[in-house]
C-alpha atoms as a PDB file:
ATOM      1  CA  UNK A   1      33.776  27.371 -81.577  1.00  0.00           C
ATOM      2  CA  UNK A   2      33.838  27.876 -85.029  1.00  0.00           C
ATOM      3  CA  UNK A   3      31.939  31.178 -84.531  1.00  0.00           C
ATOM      4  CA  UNK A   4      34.301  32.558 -81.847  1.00  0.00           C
ATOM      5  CA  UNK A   5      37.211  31.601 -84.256  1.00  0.00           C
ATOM      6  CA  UNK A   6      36.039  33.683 -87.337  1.00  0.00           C
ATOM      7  CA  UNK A   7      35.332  36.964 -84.945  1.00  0.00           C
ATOM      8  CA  UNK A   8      38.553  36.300 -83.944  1.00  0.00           C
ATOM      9  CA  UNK A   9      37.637  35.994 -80.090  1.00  0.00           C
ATOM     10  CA  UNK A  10      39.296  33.541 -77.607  1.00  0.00           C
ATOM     11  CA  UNK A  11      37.134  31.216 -75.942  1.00  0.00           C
ATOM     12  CA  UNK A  12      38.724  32.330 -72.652  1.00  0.00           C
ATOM     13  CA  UNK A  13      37.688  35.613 -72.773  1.00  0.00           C
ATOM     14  CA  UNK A  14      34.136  34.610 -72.602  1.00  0.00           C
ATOM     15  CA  UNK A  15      33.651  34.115 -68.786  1.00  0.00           C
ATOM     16  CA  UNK A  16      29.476  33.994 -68.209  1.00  0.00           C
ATOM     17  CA  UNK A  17      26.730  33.162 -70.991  1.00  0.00           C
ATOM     18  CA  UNK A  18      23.384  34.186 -69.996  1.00  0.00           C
ATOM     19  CA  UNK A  19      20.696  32.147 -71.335  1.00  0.00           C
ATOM     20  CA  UNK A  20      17.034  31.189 -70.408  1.00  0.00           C
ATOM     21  CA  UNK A  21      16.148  28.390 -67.940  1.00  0.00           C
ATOM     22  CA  UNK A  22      15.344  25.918 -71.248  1.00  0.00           C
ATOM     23  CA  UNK A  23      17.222  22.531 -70.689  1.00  0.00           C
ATOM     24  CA  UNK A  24      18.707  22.813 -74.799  1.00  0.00           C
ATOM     25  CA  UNK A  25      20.384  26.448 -73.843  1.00  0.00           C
ATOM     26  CA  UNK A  26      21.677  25.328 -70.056  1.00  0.00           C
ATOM     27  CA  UNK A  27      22.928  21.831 -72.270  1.00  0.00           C
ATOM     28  CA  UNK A  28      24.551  23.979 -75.159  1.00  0.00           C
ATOM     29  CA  UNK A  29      26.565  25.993 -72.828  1.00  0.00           C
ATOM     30  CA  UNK A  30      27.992  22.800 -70.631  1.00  0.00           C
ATOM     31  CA  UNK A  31      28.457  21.299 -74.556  1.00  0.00           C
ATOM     32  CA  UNK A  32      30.697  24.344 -75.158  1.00  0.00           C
ATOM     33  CA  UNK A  33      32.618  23.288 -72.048  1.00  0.00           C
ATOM     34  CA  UNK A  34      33.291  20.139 -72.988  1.00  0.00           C
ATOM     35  CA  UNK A  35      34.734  21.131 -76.744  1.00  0.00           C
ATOM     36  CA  UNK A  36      37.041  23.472 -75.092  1.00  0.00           C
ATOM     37  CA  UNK A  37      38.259  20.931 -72.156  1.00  0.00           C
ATOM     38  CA  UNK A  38      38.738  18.479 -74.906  1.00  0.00           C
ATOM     39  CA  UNK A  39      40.699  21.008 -77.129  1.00  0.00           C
ATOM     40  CA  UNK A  40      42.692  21.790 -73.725  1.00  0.00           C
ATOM     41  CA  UNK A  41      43.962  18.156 -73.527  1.00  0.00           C
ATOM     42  CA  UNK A  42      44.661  18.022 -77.156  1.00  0.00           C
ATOM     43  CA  UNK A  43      47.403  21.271 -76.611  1.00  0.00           C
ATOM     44  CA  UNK A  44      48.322  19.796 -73.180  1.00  0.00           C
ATOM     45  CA  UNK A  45      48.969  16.480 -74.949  1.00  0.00           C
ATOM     46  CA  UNK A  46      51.044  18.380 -77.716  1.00  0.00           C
ATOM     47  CA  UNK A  47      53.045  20.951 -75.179  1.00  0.00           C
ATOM     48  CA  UNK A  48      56.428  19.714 -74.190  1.00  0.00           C
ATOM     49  CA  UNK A  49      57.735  20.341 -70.942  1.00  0.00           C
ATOM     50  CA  UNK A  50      54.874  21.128 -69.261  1.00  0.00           C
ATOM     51  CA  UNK A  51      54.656  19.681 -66.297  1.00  0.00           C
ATOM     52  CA  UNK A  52      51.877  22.680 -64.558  1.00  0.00           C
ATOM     53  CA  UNK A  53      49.582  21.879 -66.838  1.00  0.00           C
ATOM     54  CA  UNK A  54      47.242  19.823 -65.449  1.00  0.00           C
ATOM     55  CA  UNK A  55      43.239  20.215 -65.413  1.00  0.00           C
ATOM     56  CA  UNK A  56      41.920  20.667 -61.859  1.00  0.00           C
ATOM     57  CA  UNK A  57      38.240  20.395 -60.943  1.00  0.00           C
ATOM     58  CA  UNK A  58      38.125  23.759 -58.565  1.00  0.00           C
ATOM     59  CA  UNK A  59      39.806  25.829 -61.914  1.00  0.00           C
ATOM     60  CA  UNK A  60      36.496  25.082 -63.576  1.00  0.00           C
ATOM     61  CA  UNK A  61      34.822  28.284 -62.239  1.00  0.00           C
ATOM     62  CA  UNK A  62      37.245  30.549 -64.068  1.00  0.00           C
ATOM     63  CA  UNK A  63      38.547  28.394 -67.023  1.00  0.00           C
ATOM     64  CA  UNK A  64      35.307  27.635 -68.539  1.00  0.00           C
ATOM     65  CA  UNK A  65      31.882  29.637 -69.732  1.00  0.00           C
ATOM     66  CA  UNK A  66      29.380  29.550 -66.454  1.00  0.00           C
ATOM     67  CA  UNK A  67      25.682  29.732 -67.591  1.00  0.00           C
ATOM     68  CA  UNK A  68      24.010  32.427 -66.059  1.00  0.00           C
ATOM     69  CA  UNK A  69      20.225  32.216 -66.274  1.00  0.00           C
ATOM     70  CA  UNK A  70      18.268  35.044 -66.957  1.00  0.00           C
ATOM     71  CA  UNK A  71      16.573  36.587 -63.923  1.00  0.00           C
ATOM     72  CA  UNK A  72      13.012  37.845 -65.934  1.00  0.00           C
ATOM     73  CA  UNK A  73      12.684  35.006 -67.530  1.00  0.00           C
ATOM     74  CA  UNK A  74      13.155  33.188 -63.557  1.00  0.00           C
ATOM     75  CA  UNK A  75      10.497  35.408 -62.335  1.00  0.00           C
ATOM     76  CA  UNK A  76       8.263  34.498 -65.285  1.00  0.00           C
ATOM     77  CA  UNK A  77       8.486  31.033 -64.550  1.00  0.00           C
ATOM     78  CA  UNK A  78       7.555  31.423 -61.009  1.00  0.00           C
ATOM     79  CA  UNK A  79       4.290  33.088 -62.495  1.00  0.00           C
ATOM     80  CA  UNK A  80       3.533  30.589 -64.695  1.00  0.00           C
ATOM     81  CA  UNK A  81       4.044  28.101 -61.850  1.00  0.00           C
ATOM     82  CA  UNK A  82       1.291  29.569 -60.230  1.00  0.00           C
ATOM     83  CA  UNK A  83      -1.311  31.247 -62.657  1.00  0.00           C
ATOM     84  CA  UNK A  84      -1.223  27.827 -65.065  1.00  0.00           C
ATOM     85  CA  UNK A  85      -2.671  25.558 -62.590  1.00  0.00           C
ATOM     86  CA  UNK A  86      -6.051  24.823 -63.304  1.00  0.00           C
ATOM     87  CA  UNK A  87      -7.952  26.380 -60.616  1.00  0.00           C
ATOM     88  CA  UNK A  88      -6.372  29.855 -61.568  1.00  0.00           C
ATOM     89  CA  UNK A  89      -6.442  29.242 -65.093  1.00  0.00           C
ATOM     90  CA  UNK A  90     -10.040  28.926 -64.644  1.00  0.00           C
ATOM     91  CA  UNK A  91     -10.733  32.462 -62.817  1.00  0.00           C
ATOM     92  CA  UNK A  92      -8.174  34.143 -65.093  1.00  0.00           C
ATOM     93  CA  UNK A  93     -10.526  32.888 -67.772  1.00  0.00           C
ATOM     94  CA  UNK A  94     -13.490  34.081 -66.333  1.00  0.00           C
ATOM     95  CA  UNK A  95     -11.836  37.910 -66.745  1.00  0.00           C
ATOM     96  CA  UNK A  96     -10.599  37.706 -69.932  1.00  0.00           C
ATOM     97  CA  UNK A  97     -14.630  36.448 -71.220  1.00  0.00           C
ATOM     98  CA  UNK A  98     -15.489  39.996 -69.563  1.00  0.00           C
ATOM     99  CA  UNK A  99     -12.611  42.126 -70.991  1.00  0.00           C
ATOM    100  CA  UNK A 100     -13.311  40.813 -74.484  1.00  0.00           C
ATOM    101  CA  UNK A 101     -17.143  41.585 -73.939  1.00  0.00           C
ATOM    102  CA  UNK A 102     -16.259  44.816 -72.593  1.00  0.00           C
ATOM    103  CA  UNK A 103     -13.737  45.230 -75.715  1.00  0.00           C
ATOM    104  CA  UNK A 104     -16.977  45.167 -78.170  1.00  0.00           C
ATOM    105  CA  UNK A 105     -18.434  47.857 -80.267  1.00  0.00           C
ATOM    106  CA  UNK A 106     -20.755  48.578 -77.880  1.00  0.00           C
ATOM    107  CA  UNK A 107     -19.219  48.403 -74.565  1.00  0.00           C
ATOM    108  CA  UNK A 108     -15.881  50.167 -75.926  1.00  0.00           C
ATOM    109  CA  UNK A 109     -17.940  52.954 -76.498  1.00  0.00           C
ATOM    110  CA  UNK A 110     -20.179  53.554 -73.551  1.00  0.00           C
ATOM    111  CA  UNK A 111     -17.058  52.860 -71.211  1.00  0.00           C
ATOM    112  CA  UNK A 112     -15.344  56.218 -73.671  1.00  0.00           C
ATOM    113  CA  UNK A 113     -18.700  58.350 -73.727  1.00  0.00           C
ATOM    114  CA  UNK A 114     -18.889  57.829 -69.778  1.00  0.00           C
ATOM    115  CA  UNK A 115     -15.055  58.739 -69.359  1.00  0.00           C
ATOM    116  CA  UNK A 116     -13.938  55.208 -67.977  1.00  0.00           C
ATOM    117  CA  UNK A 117     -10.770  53.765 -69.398  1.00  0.00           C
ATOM    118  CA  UNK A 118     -11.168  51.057 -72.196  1.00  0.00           C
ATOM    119  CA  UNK A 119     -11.040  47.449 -71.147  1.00  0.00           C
ATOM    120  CA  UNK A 120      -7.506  45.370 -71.594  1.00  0.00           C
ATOM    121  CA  UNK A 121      -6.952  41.921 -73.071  1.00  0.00           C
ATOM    122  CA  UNK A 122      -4.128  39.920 -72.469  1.00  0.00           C
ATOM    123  CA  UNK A 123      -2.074  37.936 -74.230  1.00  0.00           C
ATOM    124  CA  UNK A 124      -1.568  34.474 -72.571  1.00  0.00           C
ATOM    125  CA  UNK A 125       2.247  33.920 -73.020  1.00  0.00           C
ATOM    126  CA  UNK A 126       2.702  37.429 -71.449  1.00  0.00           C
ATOM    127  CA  UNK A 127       1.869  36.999 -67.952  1.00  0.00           C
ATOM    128  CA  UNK A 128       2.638  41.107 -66.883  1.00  0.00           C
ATOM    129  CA  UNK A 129      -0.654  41.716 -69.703  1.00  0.00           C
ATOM    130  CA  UNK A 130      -2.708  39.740 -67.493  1.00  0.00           C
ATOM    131  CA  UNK A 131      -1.696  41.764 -64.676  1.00  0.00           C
ATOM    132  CA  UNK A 132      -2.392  44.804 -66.608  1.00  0.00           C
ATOM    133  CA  UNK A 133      -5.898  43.005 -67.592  1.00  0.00           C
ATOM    134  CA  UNK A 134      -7.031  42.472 -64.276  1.00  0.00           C
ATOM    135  CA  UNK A 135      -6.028  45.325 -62.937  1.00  0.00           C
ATOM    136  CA  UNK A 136      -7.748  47.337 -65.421  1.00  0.00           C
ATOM    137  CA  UNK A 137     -11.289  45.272 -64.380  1.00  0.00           C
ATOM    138  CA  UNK A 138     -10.617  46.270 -60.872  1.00  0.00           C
ATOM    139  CA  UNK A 139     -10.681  49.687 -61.644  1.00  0.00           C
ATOM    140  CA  UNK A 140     -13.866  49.216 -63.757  1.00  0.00           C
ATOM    141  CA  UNK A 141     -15.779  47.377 -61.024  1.00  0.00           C
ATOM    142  CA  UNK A 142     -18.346  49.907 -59.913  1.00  0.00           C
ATOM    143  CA  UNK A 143     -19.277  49.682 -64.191  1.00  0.00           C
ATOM    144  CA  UNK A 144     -19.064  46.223 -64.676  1.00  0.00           C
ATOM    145  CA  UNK A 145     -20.960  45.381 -61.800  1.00  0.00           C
ATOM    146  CA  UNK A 146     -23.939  47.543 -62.969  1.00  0.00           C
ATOM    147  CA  UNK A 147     -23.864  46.308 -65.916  1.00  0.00           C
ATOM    148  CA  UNK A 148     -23.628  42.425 -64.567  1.00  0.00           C
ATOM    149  CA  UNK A 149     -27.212  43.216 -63.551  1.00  0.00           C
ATOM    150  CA  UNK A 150     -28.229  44.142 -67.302  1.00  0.00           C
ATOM    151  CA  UNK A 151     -26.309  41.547 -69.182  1.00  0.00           C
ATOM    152  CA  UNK A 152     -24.880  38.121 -67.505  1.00  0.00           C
ATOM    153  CA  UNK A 153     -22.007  37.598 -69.879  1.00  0.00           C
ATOM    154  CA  UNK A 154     -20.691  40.816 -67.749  1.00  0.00           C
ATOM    155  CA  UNK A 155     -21.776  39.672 -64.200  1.00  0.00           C
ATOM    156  CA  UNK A 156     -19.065  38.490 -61.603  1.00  0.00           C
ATOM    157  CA  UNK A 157     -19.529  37.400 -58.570  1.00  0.00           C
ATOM    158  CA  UNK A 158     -18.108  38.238 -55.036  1.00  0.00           C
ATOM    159  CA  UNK A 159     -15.429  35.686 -55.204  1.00  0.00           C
ATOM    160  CA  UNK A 160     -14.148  36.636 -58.935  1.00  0.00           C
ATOM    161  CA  UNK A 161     -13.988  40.253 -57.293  1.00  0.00           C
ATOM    162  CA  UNK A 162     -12.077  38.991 -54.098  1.00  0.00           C
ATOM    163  CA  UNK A 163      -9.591  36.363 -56.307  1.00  0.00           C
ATOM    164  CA  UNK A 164      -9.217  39.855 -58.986  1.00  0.00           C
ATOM    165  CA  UNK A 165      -7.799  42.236 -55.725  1.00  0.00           C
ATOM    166  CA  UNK A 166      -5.743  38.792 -54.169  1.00  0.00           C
ATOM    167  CA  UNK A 167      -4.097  37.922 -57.246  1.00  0.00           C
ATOM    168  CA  UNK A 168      -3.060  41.601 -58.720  1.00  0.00           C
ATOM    169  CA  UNK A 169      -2.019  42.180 -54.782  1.00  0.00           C
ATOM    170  CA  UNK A 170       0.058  38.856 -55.840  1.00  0.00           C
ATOM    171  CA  UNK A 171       1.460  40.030 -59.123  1.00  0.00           C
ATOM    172  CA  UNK A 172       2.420  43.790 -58.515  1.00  0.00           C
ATOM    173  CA  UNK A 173       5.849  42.823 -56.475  1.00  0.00           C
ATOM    174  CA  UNK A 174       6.771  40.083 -59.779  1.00  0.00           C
ATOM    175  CA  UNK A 175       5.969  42.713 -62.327  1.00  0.00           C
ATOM    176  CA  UNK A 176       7.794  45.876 -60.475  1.00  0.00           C
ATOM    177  CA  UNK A 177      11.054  43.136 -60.224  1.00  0.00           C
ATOM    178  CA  UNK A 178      10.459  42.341 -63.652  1.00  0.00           C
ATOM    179  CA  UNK A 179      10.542  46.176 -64.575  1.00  0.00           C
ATOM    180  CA  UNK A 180      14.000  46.543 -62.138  1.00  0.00           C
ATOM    181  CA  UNK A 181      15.603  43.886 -63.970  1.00  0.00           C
ATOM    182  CA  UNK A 182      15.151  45.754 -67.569  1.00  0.00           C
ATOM    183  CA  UNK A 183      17.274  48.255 -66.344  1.00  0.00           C
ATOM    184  CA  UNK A 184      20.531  49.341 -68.570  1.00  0.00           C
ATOM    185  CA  UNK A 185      22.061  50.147 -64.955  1.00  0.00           C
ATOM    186  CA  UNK A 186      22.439  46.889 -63.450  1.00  0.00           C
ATOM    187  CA  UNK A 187      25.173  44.686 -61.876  1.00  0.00           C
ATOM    188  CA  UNK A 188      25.112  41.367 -61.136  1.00  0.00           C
ATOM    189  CA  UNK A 189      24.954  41.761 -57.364  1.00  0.00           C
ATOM    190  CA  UNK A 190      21.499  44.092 -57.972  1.00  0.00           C
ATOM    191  CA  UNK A 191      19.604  40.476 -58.932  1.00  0.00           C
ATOM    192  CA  UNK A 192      20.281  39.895 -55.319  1.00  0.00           C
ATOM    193  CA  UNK A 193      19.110  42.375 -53.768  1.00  0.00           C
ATOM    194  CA  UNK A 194      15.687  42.816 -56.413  1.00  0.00           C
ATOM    195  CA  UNK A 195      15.263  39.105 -55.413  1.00  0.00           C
ATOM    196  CA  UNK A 196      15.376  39.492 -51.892  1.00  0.00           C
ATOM    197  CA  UNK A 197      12.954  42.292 -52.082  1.00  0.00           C
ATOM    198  CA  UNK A 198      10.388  40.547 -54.009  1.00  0.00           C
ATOM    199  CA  UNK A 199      10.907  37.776 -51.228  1.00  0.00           C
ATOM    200  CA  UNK A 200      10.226  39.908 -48.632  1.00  0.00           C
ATOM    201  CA  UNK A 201       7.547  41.492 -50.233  1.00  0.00           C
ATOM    202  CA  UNK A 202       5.398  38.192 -51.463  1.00  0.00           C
ATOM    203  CA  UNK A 203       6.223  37.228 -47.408  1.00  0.00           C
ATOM    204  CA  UNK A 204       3.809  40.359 -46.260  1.00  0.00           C
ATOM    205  CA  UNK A 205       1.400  39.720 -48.226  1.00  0.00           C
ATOM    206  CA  UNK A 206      -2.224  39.289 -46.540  1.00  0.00           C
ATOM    207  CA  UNK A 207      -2.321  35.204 -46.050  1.00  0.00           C
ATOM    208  CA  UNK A 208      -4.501  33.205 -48.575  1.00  0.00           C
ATOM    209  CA  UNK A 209      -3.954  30.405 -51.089  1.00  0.00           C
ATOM    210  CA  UNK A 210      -2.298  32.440 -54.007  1.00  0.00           C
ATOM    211  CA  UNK A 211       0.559  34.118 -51.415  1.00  0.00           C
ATOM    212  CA  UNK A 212       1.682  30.680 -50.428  1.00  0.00           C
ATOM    213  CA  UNK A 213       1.330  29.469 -54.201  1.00  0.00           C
ATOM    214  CA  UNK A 214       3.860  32.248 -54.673  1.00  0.00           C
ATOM    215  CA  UNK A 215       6.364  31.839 -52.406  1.00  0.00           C
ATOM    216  CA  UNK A 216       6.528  27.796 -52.872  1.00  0.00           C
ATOM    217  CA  UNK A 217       7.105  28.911 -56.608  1.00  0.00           C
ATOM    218  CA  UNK A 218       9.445  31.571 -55.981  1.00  0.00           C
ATOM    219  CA  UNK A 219      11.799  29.276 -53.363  1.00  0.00           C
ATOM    220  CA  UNK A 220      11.642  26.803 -55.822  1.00  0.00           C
ATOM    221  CA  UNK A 221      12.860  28.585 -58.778  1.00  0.00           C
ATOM    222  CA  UNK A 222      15.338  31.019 -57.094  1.00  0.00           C
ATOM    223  CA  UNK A 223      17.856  28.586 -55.899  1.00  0.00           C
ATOM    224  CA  UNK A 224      19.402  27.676 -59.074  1.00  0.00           C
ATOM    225  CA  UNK A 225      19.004  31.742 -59.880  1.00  0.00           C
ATOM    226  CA  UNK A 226      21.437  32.324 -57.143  1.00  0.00           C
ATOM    227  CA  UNK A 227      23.898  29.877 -57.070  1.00  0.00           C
ATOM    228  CA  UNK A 228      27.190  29.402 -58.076  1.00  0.00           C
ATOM    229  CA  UNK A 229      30.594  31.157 -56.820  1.00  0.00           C
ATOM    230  CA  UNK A 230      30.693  33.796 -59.676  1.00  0.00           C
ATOM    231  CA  UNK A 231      27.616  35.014 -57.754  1.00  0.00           C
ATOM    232  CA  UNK A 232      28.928  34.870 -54.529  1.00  0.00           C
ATOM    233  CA  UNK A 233      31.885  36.869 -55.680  1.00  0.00           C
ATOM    234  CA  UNK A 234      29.896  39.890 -57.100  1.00  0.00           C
ATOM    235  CA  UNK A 235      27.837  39.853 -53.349  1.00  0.00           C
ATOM    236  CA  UNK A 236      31.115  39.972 -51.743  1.00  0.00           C
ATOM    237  CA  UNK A 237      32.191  43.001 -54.000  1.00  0.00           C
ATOM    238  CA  UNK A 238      29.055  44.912 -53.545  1.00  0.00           C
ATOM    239  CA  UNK A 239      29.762  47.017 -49.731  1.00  0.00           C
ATOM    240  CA  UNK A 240      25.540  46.943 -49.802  1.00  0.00           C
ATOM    241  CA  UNK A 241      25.352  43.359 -49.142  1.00  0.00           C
ATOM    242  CA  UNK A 242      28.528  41.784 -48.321  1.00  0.00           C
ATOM    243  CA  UNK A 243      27.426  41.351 -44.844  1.00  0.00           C
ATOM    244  CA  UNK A 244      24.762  38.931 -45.825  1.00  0.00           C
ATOM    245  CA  UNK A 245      27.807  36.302 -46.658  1.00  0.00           C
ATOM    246  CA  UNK A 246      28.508  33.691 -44.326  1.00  0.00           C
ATOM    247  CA  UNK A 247      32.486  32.980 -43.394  1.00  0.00           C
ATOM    248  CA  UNK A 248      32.667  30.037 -45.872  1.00  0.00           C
ATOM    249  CA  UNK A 249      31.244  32.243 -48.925  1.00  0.00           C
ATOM    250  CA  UNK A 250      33.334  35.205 -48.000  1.00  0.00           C
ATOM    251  CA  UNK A 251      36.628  32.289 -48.592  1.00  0.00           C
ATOM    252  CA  UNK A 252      34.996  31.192 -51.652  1.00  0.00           C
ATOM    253  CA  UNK A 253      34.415  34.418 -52.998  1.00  0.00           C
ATOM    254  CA  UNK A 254      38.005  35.690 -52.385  1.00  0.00           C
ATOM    255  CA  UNK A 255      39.196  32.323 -54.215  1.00  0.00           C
ATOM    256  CA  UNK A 256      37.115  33.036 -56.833  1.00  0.00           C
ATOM    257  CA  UNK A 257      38.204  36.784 -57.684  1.00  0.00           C
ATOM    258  CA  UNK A 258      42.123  35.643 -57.328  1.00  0.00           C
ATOM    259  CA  UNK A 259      41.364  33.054 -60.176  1.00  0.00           C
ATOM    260  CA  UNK A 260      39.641  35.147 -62.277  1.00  0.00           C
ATOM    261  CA  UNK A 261      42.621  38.024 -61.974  1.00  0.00           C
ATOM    262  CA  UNK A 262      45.223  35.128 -62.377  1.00  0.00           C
ATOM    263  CA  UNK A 263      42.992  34.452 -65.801  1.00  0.00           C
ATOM    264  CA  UNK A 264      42.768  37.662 -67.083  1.00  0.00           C
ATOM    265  CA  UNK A 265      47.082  38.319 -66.322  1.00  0.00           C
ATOM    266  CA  UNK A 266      46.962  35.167 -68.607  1.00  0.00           C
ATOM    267  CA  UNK A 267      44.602  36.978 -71.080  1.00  0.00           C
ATOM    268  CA  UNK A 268      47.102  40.027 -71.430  1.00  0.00           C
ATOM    269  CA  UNK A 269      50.088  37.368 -72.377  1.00  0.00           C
ATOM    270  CA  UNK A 270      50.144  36.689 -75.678  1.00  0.00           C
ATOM    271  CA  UNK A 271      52.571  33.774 -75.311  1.00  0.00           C
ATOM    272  CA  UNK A 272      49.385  32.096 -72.749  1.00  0.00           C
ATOM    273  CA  UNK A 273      47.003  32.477 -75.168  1.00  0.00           C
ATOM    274  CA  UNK A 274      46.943  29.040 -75.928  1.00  0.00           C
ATOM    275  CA  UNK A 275      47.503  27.601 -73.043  1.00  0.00           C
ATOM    276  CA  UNK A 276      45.324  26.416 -70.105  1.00  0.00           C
ATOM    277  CA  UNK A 277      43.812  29.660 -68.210  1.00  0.00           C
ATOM    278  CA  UNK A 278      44.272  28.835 -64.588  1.00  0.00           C
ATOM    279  CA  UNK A 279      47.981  27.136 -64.870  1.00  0.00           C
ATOM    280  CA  UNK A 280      49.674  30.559 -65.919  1.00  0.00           C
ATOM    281  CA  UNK A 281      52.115  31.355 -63.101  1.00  0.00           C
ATOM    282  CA  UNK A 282      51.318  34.424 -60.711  1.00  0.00           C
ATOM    283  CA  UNK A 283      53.777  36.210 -58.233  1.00  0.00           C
ATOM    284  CA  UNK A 284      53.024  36.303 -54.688  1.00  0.00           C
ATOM    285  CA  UNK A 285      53.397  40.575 -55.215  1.00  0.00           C
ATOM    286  CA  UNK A 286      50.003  40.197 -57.941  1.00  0.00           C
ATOM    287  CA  UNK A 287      47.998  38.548 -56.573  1.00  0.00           C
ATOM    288  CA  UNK A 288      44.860  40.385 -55.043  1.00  0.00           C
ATOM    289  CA  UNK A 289      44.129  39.257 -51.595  1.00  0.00           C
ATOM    290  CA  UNK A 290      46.998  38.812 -49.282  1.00  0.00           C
END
């Protein structure tokens, strides 16, 4: 609050705060609720006359900060849901021993002198460079197996080559969302519709144990992605997907933009500014929906 104060910006003009999934930045933002509902009974408790004023649980939505979580980071965490357990750890280990072999004096130079691309090695808090990793041993595969039959640090068997082509088949629809989402061009209703394609996506993938690792990881992590009615709203304002809202949402959504214009009418009235957001007084003629 402090912060806000000194740049001279009004809490209330700060409508969505986009964070990671960690518990201490989802906590710090409903902390940053609370100081400002308490401040709002302090001025309510100090206003005379003021009979309107009066905090409402539905004027939440547009009177405080929402966290919004941070859709790459989401998809990261569905990753790491599935590539951290031990039995993947395990193979994903078993490629990295060859790529660092491969990344030698020796091998780094008969892979250039034979005009094959150099071998890749991840780094293990970046999950899209293990992609890259693995993908780059698949394409080295008619190499590496020849020279599995010189040297056995280099020799992979059957299944590591089947579990390679399952898992990057896995990966590629995470890491092309992930690449969507670092666009400058987004709005919020795109995170919708990138979701919904990686969804659909992960769902046609050839059945084995890593595509239903995926999709339990990916259900599990995109609910709280999606909720909320700020999110609803921005689907009902996109014409690309409105369709995909129910009757109920399309209500909620409606509410949702008429208290968030009633807020920002506030927000343009000087004599409002310190006043409760949602109580300022609208005429039937402004307001958006009829």
């Amino acid at each position: 609050m402090d912060v806000f104060q000194d740049f001279g910006i009004n809490l209330h003009q700060i409508l969505t705060i986009t964070t990671d999934n960690a518990a201490n930045m989802i906590k710090s933002v409903a902390d940053l609720n609370q100081e400002l509902n308490e401040e709002q009974a302090v001025e309510s408790d100090e206003e005379q006359n003021v009979d309107h004023l009066e905090l409402m649980p539905s004027d939440l939505v547009s009177s405080g900060v929402q966290s919004i979580r941070c859709g790459a980071h989401t998809i990261q965490l569905c990753v790491n849901d599935v590539i951290k357990t031990e039995s993947i750890k395990q193979n994903i280990d078993t490629c990295r021993s060859v790529s660092k072999k491969l990344r030698t004096t020796y091998y780094r130079s008969m892979l250039k002198n034979g005009g094959h691309k150099a071998a890749f090695i991840d780094c293990i808090t970046r999950w899209n460079s293990t992609y890259k990793m693995i993908e780059r041993l698949l394409l080295l595969k008619s190499i590496i197996t020849s020279l599995g039959n010189i040297n056995a640090e280099l020799y992979l068997t059957e299944n590591s080559w089947t579990f390679m082509t399952e898992l990057v088949s896995a990966l590629k629809p995470f890491y092309t969302a992930t690449l969507k989402l670092q666009s400058g061009k987004l709005c919020f209703s795109d995170l919708f519709i990138i979701l919904m394609d990686l969804d659909f996506e992960v769902q046609n993938l050839p059945e084995n144990e890593l595509k239903v690792m995926f999709l339990q990881a990916l259900n599990k992590r995109k609910t709280a992605l999606l909720e909320g009615d700020l999110f609803t709203a921005a689907i009902y304002l996109d014409p690309r997907i409105r369709i995909s809202l129910s009757a109920s949402q399309i209500v909620t959504a409606k509410k949702c933009i008429e208290s968030l214009y009633k807020r920002i009418q506030c927000l343009k009235d000087r004599t409002y500014e310190h006043k409760f957001i949602d109580t300022c007084p609208c005429d039937d003629n402004d307001k958006p929906f009829p």
